[in-house]
C-alpha atoms as a PDB file:
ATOM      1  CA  UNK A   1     132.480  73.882 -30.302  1.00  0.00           C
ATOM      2  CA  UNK A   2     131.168  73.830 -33.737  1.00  0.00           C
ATOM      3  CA  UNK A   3     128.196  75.322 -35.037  1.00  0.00           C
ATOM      4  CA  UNK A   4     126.162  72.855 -37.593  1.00  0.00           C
ATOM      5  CA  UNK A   5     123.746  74.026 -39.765  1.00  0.00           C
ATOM      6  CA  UNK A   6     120.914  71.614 -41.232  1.00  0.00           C
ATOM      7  CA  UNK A   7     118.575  71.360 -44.113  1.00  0.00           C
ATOM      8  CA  UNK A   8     115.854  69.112 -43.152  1.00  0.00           C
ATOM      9  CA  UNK A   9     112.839  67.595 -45.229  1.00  0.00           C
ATOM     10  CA  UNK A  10     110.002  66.209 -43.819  1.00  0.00           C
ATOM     11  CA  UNK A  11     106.445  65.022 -43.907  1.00  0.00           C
ATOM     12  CA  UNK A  12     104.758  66.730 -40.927  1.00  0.00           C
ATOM     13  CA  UNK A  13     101.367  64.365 -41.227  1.00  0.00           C
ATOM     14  CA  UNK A  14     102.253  62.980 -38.111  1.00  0.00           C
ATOM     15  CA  UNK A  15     103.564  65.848 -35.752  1.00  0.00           C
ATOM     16  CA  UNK A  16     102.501  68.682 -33.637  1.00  0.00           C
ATOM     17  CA  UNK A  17     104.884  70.818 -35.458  1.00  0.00           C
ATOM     18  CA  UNK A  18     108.240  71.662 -35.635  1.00  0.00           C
ATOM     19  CA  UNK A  19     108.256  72.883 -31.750  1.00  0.00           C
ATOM     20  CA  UNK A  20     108.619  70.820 -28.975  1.00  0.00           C
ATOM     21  CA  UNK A  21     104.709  70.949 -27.266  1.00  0.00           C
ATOM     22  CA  UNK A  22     103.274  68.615 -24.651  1.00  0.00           C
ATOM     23  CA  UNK A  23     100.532  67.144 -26.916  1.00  0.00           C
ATOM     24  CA  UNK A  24     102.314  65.112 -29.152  1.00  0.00           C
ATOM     25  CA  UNK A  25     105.726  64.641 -31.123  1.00  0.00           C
ATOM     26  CA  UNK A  26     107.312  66.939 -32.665  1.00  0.00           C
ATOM     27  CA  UNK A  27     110.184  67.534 -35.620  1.00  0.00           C
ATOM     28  CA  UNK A  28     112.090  69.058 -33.376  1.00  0.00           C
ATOM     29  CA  UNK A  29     111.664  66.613 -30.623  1.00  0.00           C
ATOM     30  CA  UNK A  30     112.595  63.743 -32.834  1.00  0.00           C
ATOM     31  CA  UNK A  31     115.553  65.315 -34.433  1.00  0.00           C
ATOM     32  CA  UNK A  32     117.228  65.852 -31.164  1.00  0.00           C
ATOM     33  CA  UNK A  33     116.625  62.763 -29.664  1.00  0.00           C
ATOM     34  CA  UNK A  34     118.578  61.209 -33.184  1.00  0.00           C
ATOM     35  CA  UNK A  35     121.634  63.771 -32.283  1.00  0.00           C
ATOM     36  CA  UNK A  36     121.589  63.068 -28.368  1.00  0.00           C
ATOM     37  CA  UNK A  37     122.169  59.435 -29.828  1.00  0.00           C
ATOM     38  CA  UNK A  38     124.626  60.097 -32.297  1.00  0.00           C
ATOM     39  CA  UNK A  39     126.642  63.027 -29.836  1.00  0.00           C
ATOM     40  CA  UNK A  40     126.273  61.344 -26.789  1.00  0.00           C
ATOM     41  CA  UNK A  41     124.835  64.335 -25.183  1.00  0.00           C
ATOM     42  CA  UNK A  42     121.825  66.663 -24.952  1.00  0.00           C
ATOM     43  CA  UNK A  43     121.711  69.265 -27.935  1.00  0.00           C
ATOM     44  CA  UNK A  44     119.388  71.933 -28.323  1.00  0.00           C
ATOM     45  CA  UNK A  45     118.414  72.871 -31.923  1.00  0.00           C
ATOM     46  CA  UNK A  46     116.681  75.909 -33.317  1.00  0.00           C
ATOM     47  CA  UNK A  47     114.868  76.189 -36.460  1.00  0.00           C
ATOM     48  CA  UNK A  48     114.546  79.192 -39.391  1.00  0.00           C
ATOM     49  CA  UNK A  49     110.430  78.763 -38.766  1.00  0.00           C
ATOM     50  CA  UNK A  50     107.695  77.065 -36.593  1.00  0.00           C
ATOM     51  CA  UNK A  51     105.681  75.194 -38.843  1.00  0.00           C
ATOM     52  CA  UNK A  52     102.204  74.317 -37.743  1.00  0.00           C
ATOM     53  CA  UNK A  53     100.684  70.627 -37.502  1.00  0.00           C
ATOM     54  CA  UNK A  54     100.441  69.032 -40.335  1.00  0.00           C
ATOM     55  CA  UNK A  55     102.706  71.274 -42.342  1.00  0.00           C
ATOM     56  CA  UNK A  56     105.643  69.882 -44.839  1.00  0.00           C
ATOM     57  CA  UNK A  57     109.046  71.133 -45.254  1.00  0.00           C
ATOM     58  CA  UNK A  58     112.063  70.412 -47.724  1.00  0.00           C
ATOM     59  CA  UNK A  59     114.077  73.229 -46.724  1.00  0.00           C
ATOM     60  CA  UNK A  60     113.785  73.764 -43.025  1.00  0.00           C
ATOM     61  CA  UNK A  61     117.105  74.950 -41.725  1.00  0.00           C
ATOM     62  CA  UNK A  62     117.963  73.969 -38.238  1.00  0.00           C
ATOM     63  CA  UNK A  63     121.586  75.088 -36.765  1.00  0.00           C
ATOM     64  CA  UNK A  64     123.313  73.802 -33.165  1.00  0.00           C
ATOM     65  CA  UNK A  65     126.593  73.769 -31.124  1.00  0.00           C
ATOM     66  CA  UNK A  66     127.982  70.482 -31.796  1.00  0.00           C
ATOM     67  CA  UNK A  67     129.876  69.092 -28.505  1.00  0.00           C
ATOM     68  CA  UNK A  68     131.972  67.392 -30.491  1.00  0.00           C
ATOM     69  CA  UNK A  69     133.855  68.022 -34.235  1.00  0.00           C
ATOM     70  CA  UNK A  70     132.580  65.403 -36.795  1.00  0.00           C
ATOM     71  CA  UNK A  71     132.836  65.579 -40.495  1.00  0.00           C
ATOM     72  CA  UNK A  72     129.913  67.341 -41.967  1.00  0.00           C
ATOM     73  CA  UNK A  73     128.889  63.947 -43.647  1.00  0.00           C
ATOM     74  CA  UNK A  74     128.667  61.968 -40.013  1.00  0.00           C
ATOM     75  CA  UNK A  75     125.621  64.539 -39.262  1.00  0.00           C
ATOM     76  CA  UNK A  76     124.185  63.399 -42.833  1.00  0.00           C
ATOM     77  CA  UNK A  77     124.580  59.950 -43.439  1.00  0.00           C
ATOM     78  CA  UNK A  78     124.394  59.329 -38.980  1.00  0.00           C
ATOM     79  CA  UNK A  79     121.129  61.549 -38.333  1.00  0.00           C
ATOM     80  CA  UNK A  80     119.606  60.070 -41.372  1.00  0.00           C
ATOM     81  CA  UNK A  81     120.356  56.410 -40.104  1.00  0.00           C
ATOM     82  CA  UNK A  82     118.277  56.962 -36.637  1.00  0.00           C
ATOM     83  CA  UNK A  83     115.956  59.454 -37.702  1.00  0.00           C
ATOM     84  CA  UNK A  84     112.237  58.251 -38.548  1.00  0.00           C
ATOM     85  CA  UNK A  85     111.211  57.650 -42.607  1.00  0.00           C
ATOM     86  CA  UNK A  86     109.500  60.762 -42.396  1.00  0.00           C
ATOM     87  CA  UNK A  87     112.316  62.940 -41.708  1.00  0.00           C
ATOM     88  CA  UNK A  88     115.682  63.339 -43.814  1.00  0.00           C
ATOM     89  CA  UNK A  89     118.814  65.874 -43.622  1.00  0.00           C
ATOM     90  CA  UNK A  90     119.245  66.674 -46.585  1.00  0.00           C
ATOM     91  CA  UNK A  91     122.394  68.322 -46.361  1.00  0.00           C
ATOM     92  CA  UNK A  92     125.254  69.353 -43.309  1.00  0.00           C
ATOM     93  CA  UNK A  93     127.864  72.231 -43.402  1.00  0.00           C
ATOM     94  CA  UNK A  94     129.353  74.045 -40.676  1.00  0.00           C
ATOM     95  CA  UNK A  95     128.698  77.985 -40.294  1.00  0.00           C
ATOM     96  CA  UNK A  96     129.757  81.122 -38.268  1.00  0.00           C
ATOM     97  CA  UNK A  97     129.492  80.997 -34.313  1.00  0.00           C
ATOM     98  CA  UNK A  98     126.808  83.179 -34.441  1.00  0.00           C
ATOM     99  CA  UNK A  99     124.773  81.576 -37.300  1.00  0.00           C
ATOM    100  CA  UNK A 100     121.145  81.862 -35.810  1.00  0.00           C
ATOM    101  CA  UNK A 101     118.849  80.130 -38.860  1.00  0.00           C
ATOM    102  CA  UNK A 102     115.896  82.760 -38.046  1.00  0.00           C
ATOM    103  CA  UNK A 103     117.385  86.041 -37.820  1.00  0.00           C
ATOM    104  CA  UNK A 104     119.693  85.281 -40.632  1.00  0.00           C
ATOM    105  CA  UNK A 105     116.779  84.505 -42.652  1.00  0.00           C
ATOM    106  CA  UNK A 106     116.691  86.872 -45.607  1.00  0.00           C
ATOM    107  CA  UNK A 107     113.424  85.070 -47.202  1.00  0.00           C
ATOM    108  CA  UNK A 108     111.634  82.173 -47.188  1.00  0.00           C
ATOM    109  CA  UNK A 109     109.505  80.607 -50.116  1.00  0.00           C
ATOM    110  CA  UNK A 110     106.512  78.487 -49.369  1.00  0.00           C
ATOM    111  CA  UNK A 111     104.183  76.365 -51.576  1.00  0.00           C
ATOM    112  CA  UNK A 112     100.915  75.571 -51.216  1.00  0.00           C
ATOM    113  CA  UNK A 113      99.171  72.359 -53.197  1.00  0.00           C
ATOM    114  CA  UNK A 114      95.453  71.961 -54.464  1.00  0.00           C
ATOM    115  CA  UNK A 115      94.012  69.098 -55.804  1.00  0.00           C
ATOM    116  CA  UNK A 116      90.741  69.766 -58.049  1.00  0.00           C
ATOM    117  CA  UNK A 117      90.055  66.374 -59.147  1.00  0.00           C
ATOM    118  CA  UNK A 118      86.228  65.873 -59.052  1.00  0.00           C
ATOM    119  CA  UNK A 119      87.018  62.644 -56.390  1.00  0.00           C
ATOM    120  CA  UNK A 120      88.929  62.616 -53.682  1.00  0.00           C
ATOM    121  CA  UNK A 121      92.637  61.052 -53.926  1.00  0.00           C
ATOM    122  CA  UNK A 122      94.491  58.751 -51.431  1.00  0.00           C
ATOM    123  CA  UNK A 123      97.853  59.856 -52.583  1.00  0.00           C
ATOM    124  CA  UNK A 124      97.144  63.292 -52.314  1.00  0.00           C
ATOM    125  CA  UNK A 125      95.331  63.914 -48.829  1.00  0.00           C
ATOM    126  CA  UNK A 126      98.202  64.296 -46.877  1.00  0.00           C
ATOM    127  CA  UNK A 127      99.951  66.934 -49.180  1.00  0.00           C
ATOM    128  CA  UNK A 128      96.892  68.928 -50.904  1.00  0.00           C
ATOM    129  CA  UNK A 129      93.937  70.727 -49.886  1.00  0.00           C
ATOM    130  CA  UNK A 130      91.459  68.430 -51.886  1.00  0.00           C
ATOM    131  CA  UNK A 131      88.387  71.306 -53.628  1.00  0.00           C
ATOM    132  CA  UNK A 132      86.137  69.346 -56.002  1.00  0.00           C
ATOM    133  CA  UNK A 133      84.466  72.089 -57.378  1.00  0.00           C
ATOM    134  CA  UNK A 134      86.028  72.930 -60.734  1.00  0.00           C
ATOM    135  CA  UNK A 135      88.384  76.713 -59.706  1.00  0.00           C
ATOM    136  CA  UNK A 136      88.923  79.261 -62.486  1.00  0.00           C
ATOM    137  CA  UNK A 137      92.741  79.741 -62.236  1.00  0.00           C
ATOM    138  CA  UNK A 138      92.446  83.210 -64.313  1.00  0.00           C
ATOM    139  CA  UNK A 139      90.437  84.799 -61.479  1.00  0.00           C
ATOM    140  CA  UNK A 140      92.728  83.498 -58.917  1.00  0.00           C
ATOM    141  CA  UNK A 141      95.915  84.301 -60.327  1.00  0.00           C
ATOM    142  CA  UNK A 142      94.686  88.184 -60.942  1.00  0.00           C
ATOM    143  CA  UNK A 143      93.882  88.016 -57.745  1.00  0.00           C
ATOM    144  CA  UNK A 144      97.385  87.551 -55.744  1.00  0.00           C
ATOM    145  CA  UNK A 145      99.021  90.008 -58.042  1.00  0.00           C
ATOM    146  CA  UNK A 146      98.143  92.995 -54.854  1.00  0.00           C
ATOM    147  CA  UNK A 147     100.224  90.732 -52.656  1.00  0.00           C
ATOM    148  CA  UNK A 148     103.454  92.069 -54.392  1.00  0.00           C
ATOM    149  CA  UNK A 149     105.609  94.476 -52.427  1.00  0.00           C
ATOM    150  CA  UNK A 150     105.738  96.212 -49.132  1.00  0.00           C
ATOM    151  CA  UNK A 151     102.019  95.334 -46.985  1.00  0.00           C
ATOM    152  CA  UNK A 152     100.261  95.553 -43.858  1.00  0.00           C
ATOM    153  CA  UNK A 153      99.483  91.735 -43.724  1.00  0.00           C
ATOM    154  CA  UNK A 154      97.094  92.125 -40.593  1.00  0.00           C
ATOM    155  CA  UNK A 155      94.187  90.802 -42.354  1.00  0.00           C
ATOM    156  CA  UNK A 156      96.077  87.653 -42.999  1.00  0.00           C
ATOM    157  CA  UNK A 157      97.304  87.193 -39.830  1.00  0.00           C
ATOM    158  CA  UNK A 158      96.501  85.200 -36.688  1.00  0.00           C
ATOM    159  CA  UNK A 159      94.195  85.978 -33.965  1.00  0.00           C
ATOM    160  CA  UNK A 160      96.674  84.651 -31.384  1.00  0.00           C
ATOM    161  CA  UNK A 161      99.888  85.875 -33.998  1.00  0.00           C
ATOM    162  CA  UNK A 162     102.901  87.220 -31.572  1.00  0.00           C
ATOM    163  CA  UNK A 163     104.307  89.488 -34.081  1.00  0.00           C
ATOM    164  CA  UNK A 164     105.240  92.932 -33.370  1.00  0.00           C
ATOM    165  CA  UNK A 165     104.172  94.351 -36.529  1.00  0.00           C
ATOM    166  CA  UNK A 166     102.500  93.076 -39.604  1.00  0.00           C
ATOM    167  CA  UNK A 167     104.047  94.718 -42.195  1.00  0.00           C
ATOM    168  CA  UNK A 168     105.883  92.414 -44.771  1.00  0.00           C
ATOM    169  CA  UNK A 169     107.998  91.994 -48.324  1.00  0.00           C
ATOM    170  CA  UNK A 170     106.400  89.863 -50.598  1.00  0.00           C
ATOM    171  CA  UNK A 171     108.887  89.507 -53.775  1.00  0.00           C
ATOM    172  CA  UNK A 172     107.151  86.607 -55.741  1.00  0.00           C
ATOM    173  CA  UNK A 173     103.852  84.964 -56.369  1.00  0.00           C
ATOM    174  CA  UNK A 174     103.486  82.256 -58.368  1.00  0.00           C
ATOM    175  CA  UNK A 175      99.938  80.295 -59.514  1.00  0.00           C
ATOM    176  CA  UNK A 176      99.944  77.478 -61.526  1.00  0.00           C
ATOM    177  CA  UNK A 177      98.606  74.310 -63.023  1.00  0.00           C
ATOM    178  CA  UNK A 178      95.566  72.734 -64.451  1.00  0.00           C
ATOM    179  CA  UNK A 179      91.731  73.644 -63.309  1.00  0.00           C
ATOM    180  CA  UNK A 180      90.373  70.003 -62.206  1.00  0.00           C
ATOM    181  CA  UNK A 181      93.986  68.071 -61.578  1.00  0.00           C
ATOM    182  CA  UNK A 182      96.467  70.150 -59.518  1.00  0.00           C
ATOM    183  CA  UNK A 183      96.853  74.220 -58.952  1.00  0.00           C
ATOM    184  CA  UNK A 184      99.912  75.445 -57.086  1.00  0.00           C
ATOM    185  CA  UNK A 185     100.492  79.053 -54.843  1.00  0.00           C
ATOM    186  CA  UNK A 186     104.517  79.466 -54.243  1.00  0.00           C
ATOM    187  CA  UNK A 187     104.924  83.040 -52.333  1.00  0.00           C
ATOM    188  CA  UNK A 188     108.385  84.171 -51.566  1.00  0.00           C
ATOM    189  CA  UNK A 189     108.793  87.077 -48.989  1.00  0.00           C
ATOM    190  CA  UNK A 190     111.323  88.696 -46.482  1.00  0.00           C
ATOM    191  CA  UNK A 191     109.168  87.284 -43.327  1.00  0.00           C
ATOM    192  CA  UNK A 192     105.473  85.858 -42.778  1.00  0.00           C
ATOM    193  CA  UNK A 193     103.101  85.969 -39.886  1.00  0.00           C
ATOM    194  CA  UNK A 194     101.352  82.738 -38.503  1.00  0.00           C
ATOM    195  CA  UNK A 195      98.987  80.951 -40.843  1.00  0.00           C
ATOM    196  CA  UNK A 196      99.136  83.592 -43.006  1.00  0.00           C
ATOM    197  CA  UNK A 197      99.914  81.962 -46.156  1.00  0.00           C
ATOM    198  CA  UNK A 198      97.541  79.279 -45.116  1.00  0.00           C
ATOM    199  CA  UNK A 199      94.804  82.236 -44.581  1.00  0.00           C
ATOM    200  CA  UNK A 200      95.420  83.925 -47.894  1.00  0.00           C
ATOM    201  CA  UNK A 201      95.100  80.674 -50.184  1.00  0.00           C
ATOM    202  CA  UNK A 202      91.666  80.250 -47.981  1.00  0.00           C
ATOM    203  CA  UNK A 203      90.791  83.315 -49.688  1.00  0.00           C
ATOM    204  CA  UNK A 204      92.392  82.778 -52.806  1.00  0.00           C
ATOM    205  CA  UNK A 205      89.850  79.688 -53.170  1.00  0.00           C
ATOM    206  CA  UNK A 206      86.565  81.796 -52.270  1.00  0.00           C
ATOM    207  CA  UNK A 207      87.762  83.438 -55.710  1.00  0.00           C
ATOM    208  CA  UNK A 208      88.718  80.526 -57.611  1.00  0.00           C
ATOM    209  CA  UNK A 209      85.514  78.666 -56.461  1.00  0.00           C
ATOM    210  CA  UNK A 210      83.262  82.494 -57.686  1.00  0.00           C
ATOM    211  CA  UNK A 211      81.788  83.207 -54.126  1.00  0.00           C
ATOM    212  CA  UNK A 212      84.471  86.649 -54.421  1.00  0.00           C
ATOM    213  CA  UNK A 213      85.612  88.792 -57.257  1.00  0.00           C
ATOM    214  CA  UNK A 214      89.562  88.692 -57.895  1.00  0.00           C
ATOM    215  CA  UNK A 215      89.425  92.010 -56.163  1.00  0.00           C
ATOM    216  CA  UNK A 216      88.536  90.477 -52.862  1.00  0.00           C
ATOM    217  CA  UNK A 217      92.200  90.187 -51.931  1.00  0.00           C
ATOM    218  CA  UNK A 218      92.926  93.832 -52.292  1.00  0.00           C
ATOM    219  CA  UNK A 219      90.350  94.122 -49.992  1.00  0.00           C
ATOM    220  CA  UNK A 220      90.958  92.260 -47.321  1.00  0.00           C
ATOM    221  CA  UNK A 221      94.844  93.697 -47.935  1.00  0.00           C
ATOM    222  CA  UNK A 222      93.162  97.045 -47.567  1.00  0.00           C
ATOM    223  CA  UNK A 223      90.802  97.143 -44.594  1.00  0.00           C
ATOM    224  CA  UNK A 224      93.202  94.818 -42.396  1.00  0.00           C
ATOM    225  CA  UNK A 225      90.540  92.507 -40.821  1.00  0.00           C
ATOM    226  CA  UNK A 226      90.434  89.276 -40.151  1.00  0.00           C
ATOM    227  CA  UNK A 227      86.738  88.744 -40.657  1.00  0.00           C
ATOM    228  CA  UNK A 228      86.386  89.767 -43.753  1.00  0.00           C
ATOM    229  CA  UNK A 229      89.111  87.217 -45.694  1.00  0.00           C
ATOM    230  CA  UNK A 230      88.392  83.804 -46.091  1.00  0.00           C
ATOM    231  CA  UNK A 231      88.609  80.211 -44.349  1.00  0.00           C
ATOM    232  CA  UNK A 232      92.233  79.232 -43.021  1.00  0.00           C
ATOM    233  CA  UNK A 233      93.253  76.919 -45.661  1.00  0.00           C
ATOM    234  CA  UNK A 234      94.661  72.862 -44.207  1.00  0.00           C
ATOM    235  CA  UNK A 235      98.176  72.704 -43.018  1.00  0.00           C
ATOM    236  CA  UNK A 236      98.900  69.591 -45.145  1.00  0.00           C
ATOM    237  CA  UNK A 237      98.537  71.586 -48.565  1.00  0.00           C
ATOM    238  CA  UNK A 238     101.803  73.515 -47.339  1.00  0.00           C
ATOM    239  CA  UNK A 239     105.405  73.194 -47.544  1.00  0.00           C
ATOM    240  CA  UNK A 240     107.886  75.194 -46.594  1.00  0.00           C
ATOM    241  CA  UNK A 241     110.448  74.692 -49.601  1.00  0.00           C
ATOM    242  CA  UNK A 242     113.428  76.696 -49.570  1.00  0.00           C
ATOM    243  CA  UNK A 243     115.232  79.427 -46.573  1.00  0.00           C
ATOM    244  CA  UNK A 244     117.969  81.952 -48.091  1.00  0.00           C
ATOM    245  CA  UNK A 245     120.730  83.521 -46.450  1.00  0.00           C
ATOM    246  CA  UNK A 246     122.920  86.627 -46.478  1.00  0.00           C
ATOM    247  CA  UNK A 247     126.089  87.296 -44.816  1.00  0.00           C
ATOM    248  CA  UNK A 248     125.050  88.211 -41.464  1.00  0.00           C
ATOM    249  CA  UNK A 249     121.530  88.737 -39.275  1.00  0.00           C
ATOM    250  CA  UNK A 250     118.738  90.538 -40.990  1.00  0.00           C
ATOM    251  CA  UNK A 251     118.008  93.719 -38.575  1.00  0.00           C
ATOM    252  CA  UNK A 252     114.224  93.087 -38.667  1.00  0.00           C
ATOM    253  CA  UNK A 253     113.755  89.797 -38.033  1.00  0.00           C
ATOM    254  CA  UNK A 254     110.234  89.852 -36.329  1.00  0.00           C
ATOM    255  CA  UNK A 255     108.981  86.740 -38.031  1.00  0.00           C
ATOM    256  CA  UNK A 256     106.068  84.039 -36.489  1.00  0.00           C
ATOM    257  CA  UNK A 257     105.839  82.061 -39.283  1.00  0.00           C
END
């Protein structure tokens, strides 16, 4: 029985999530209803990371035991022809037996989308958090430099987060753009906790809008509460983009992203 690793994109506007939940469709949900078509049988997928309503991903990687052996490109080209327009494999490849897409999981990078136009945009309100007051870019970018190496995330974090711990890698931030069109936040880490990306670009904006002093992320990062950060930033302004691998499982793999 071969194991089949994924690489989905999609456009999570219209789901609960990637995980299957009573409320509403899922990712997850539709994806193996498309292989229970194409294999003929009931397959059970799992996914590198739970990604919240309203959340985007281009490189979600999904793995299963295939019943049957196909070439790679039937899960491609056949998945693609019965899955909805707003999800895509991107690519197919078969792995080890025991490929498991989260606790291989070296890293993940996510991005997260602004739009600072002074109006609001059609073509942007399903994939940007829309601000229209104008953000200075210089006091947010100083300010996610603290979130660089080895930190107690916990004022980040969920309420309702299921994580053991909250400690965390972070090898990369990135700001960018253009104060009144588009700014962009791409963090790359070892793990993440839930909505904690979402939760530090909330408070990333109280500095870029001048209600906090670029030193307000420190904080937060420092005391390890909750109340003090800011807002949790919309789902639809992130996207998971990109999952990388080693050779085998990752021996700390508590991850509730």
């Amino acid at each position: 029985m071969p194991r089949v690793k994924l690489v989905l994109e999609y456009d999570g506007s219209n789901y609960v999530g990637w995980q299957i939940q009573q409320n509403g469709p899922s990712v997850q949900g539709r994806l193996q209803r498309a292989l229970q078509e194409l294999l003929e049988v009931p397959v059970s997928v799992t996914a590198a990371g739970r990604t919240d309503a309203g959340v985007h991903a281009t490189g979600q990687v999904v793995a299963f035991d295939s019943p049957k052996q196909l070439p790679t490109k039937a899960y491609w080209m056949g998945l693609n022809g019965l899955l909805p327009d707003d999800i895509a494999v991107v690519s197919a490849e078969e792995v080890a037996p025991g490929f498991d897409p989260r606790r291989w999981a070296r890293g993940k990078r996510y991005r997260y989308r602004l739009s600072n136009r002074r109006s609001r945009s059609p073509m942007r309100r399903h994939t940007h958090w829309e601000i229209f007051q104008p953000l200075n870019l210089t006091a947010m970018q100083e300010s996610v430099q603290v979130l660089l190496g080895t930190h107690d995330f916990s004022g980040f974090r969920a309420a309702d987060c299921q994580a053991m711990h909250a400690v965390r890698k972070i090898s990369k931030v990135e700001l960018t753009g253009t104060p009144g069109e588009e700014i962009s936040f791409v963090i790359e880490g070892t793990a993440f906790l839930k909505h904690m990306v979402r939760n530090i670009m909330g408070s990333v904006a109280e500095v870029g809008r001048g209600k906090q002093p670029p030193s307000f992320i420190g904080d937060v990062l420092a005391h390890g509460d909750r109340t003090r950060a800011g807002q949790t930033a919309p789902p639809q302004g992130l996207t998971l983009e990109a999952v990388f691998y080693g050779e085998g499982p990752r021996e700390d793999a508590d991850d509730d992203d």
